[in-house]
N, C-alpha and C. Protein backbone atom coordinates (compact mmCIF):
# COMPACT_ATOMS: atom_id res chain seq x y z
N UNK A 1 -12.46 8.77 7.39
CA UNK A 1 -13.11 8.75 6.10
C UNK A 1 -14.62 8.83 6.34
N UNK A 2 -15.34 9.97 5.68
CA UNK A 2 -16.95 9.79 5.69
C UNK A 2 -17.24 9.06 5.12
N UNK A 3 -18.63 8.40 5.36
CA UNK A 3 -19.16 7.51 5.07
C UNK A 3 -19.94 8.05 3.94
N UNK A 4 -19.54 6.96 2.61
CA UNK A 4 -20.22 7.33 1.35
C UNK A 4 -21.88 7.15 0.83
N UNK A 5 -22.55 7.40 0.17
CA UNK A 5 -23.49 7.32 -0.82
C UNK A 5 -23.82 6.35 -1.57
N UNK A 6 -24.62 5.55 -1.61
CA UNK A 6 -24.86 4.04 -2.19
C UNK A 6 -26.28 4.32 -3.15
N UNK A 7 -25.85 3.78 -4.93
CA UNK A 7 -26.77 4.18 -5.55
C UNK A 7 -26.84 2.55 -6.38
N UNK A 8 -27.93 2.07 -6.63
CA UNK A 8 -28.07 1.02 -7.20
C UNK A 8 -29.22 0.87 -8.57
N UNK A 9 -29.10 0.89 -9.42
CA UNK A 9 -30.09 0.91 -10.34
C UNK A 9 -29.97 0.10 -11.47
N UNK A 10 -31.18 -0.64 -11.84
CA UNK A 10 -31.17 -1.82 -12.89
C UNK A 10 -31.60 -1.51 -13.79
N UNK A 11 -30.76 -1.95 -15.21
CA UNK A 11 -31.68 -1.51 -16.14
C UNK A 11 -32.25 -3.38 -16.80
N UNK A 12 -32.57 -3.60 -18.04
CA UNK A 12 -32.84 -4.70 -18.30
C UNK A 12 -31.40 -5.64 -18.60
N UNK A 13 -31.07 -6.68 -17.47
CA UNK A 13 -30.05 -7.35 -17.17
C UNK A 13 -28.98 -6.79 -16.91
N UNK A 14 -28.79 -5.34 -16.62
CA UNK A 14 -27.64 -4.36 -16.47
C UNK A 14 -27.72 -3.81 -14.90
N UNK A 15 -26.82 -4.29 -13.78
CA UNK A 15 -26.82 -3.19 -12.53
C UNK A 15 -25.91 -2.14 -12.82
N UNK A 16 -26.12 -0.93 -12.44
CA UNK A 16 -25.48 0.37 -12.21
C UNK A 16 -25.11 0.27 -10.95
N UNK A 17 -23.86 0.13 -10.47
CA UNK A 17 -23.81 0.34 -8.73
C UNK A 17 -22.73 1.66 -8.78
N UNK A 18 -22.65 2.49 -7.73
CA UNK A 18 -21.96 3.96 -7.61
C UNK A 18 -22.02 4.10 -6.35
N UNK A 19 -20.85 4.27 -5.76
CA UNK A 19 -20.31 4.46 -4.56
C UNK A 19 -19.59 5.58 -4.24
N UNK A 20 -19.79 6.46 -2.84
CA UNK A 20 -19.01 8.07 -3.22
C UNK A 20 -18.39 7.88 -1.68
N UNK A 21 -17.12 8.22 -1.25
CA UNK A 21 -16.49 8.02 -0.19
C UNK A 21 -15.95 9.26 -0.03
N UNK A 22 -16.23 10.13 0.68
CA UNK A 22 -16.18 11.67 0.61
C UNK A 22 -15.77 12.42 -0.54
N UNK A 23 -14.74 12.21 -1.25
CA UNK A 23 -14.27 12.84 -2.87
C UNK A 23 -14.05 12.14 -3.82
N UNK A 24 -13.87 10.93 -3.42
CA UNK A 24 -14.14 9.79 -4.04
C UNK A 24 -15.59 9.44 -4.96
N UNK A 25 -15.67 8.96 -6.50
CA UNK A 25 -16.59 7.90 -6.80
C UNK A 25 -16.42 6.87 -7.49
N UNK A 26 -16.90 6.29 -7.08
CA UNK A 26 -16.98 4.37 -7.95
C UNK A 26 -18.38 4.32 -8.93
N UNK A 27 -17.82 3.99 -10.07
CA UNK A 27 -19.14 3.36 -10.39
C UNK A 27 -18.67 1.65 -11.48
N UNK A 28 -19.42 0.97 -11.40
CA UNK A 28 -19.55 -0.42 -11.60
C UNK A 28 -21.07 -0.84 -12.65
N UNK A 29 -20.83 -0.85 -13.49
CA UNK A 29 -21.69 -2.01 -14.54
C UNK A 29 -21.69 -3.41 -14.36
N UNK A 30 -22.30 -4.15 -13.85
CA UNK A 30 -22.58 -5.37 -14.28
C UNK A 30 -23.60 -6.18 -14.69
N UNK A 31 -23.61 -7.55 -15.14
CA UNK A 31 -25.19 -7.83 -15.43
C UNK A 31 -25.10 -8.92 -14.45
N UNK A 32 -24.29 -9.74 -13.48
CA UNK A 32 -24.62 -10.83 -13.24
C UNK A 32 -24.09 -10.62 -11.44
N UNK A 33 -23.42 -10.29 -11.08
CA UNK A 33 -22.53 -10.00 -9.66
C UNK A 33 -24.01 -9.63 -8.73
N UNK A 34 -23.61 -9.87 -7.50
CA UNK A 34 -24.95 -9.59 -6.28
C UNK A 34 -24.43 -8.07 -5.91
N UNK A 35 -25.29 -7.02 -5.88
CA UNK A 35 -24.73 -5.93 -5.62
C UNK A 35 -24.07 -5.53 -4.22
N UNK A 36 -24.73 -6.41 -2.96
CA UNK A 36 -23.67 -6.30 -1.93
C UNK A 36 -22.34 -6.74 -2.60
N UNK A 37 -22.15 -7.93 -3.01
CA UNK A 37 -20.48 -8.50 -3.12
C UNK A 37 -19.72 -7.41 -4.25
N UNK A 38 -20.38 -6.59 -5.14
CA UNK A 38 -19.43 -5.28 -5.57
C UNK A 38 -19.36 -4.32 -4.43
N UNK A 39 -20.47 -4.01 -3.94
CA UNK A 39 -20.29 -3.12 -2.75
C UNK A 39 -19.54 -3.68 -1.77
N UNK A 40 -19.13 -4.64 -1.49
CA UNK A 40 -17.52 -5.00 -0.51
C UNK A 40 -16.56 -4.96 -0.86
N UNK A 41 -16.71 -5.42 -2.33
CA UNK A 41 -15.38 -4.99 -3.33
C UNK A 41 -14.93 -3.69 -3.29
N UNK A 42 -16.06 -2.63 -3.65
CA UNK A 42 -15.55 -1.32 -3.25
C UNK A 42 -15.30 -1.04 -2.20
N UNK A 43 -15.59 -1.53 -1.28
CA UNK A 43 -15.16 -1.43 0.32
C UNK A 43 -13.92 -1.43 0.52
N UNK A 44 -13.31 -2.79 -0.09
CA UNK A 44 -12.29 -3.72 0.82
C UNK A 44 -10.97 -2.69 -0.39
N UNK A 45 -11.56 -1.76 -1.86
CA UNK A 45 -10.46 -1.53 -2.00
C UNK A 45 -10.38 0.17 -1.73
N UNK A 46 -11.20 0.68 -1.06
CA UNK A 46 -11.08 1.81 -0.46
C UNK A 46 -10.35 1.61 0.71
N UNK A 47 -10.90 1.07 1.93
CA UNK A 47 -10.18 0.93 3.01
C UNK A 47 -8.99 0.28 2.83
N UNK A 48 -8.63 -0.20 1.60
CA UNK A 48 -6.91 -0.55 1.07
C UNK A 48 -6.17 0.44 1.08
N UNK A 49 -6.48 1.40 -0.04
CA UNK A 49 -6.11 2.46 -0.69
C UNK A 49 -5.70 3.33 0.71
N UNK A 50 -6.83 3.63 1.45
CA UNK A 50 -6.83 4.46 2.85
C UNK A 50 -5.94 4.20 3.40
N UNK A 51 -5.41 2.83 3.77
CA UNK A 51 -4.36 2.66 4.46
C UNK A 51 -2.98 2.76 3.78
N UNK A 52 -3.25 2.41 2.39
CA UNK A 52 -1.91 2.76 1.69
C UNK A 52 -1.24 4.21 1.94
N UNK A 53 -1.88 5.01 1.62
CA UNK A 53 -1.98 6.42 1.48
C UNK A 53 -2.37 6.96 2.63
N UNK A 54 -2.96 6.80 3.88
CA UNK A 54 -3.19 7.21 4.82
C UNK A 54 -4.30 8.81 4.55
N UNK A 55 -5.42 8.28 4.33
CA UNK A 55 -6.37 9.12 3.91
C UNK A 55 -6.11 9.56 2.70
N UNK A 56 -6.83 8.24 1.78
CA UNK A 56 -6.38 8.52 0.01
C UNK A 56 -7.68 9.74 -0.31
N UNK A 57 -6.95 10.36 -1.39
CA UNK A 57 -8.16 11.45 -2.04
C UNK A 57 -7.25 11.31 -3.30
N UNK A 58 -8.14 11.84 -4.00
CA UNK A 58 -7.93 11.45 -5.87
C UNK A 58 -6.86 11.48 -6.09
N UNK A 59 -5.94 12.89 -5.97
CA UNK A 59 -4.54 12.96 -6.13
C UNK A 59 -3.54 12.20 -5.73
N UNK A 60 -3.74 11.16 -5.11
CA UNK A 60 -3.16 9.75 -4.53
C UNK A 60 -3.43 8.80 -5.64
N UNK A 61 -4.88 8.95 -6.34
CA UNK A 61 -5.19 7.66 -7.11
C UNK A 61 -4.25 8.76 -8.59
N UNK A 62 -4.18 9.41 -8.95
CA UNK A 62 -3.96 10.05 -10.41
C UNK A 62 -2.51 9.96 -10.30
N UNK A 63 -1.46 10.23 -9.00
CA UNK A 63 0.04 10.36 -9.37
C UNK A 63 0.43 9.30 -8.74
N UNK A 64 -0.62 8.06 -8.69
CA UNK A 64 0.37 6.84 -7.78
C UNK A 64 -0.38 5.52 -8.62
N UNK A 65 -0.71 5.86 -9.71
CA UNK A 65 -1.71 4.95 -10.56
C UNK A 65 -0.96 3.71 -10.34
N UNK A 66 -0.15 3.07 -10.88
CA UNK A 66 0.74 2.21 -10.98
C UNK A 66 0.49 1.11 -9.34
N UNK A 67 0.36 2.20 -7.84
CA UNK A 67 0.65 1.09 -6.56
C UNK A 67 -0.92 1.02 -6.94
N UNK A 68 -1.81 1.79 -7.08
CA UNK A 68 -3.54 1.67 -6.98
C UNK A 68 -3.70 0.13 -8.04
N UNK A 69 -2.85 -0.06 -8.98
CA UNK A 69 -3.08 -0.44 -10.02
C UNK A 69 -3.30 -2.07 -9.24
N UNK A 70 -1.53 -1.73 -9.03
CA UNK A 70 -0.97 -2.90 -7.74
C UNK A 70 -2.48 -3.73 -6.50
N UNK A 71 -2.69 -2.71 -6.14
CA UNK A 71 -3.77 -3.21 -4.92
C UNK A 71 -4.72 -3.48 -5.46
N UNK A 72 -5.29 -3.20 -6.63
CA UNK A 72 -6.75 -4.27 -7.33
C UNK A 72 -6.58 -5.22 -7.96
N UNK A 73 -5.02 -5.42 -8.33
CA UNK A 73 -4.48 -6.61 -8.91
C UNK A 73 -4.45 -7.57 -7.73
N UNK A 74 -4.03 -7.31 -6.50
CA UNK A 74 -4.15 -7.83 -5.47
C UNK A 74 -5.23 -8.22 -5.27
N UNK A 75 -6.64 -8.02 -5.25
CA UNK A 75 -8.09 -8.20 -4.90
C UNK A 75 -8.33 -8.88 -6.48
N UNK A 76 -8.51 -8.29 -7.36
CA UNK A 76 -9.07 -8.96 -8.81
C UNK A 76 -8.43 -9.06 -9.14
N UNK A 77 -8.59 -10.84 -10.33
CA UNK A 77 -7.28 -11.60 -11.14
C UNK A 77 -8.41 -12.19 -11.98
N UNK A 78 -8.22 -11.28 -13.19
CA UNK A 78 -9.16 -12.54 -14.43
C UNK A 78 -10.51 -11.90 -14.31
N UNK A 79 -10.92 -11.03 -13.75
CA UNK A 79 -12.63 -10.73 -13.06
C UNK A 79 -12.95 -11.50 -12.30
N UNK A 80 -12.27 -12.29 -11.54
CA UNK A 80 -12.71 -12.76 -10.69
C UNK A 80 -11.84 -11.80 -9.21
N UNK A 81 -12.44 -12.02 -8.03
CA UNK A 81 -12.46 -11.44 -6.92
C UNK A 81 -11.64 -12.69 -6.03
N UNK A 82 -10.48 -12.53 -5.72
CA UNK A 82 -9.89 -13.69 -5.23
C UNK A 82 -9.29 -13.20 -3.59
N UNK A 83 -9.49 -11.81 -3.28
CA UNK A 83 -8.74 -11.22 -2.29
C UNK A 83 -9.44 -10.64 -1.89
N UNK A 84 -10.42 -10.24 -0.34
CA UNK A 84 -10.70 -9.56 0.29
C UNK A 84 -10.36 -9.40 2.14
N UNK A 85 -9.19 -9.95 2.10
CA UNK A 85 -8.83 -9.85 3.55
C UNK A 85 -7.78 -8.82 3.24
N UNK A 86 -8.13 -7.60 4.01
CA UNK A 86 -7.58 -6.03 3.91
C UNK A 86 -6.10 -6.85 4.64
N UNK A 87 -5.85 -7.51 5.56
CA UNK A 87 -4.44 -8.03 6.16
C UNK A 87 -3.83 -8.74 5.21
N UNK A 88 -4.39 -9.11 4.88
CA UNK A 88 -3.42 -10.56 3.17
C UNK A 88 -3.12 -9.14 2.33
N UNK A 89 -3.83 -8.41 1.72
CA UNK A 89 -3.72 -7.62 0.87
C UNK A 89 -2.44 -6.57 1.19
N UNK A 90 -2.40 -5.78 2.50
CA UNK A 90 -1.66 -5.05 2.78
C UNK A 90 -0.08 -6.34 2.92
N UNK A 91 -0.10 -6.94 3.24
CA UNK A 91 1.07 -7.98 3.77
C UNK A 91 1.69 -7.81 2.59
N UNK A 92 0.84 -8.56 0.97
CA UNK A 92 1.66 -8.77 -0.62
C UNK A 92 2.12 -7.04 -0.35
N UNK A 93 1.58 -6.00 -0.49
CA UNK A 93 1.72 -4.76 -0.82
C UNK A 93 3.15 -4.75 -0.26
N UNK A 94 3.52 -4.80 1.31
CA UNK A 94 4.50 -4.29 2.01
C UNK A 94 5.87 -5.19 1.41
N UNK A 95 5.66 -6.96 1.22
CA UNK A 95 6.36 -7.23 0.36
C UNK A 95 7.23 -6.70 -0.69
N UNK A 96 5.82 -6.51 -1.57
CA UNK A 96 6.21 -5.95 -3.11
C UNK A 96 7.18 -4.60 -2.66
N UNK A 97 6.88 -3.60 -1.46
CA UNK A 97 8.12 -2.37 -1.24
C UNK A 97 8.96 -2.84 -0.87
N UNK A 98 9.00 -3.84 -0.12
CA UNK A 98 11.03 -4.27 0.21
C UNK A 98 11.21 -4.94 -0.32
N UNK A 99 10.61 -4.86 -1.40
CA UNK A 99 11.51 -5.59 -2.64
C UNK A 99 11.67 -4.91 -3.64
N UNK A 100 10.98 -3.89 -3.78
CA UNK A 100 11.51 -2.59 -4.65
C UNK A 100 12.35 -2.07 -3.72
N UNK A 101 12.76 -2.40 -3.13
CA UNK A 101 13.69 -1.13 -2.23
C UNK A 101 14.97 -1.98 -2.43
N UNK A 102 15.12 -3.16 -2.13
CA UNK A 102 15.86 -4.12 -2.30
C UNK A 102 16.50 -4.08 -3.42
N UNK A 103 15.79 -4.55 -4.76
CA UNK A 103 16.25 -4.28 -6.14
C UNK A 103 16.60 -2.60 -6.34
N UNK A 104 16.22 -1.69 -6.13
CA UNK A 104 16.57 -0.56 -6.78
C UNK A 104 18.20 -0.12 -6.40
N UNK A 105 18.78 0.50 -7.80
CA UNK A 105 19.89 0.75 -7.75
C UNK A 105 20.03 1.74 -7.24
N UNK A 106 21.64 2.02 -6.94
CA UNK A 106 21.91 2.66 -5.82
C UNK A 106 21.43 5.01 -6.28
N UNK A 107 20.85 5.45 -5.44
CA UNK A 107 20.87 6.47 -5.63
C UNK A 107 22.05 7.44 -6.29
N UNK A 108 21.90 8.40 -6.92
CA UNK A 108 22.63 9.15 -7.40
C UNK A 108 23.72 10.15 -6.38
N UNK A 109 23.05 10.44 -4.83
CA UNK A 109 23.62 10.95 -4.25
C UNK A 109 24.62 9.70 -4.05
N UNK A 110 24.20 8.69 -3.39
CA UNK A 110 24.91 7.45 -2.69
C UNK A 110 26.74 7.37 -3.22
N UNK A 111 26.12 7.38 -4.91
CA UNK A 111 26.92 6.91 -5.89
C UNK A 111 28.04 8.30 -5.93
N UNK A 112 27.96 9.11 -5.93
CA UNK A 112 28.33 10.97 -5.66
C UNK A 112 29.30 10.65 -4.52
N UNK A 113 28.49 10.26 -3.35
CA UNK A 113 29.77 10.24 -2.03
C UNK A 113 30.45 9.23 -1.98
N UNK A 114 30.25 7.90 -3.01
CA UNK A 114 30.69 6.81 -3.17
C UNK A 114 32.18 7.23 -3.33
N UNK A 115 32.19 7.68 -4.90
CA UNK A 115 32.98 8.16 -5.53
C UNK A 115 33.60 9.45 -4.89
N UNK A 116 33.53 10.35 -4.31
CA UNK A 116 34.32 11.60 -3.59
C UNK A 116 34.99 11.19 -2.43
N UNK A 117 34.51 10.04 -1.51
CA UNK A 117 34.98 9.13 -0.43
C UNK A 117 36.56 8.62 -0.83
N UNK A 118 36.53 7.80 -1.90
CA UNK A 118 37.50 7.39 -3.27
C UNK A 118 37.95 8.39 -3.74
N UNK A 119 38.01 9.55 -4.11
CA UNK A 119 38.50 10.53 -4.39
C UNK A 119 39.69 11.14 -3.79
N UNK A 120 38.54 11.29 -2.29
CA UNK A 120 39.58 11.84 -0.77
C UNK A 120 40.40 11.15 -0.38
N UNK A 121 39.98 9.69 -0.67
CA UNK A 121 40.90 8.67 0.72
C UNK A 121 39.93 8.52 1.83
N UNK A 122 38.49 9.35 1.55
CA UNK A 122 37.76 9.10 2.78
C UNK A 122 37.14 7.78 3.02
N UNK A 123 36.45 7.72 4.10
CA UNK A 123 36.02 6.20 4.34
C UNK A 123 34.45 6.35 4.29
């Protein structure tokens, strides 16, 4: 991943912070946050994302909205920032898949040879 573009600008009680990670951009309003601790925030959920996706670019964030959604829920709860250890974060993530994998019902093929197995007499 190249290393992004760091833009910071105040207006009266308002920071602008904007972050660009090769095709990637962030941008962030706040009036009260220290602009390093958003700028780790954007850090800690890029190098998330990166590892989720293994070199995320937009089309990762637009048809996978829902796990992206997942991993800042993981980091932010309430506006507050409760998660920035990229290892805690990935750990809930890998969870949360074997346990969707776990719960999900059985595939359509599965269910297909289930039933033709039963059909044949096969095993």
């Amino acid at each position: 991943m190249r290393r992004g573009s760091v833009a910071v600008r105040r207006a009266i009680h308002v920071i602008f912070i904007s972050r660009q990670y090769a095709t990637l951009f962030f941008f962030i309003v706040d009036e009260s946050e220290s602009e390093l601790g958003i700028l780790d925030l954007i850090q800690v959920f890029v190098e998330t994302l990166d590892r989720c996706f293994e070199n995320v670019c937009e089309l990762d964030i637009i048809f996978n909205m829902e796990r992206v959604s997942f991993v800042l829920d993981e980091i932010v709860v309430g506006g507050c920032v409760l998660e920035t250890s990229m290892a805690d974060i990935l750990a809930q993530i890998d969870a949360h898949r074997r346990k969707e994998v776990e719960e999900a019902p059985p595939s359509v093929a599965s269910v297909a040879a289930s039933m033709y197995n039963r059909a044949t007499g096969g095993s």
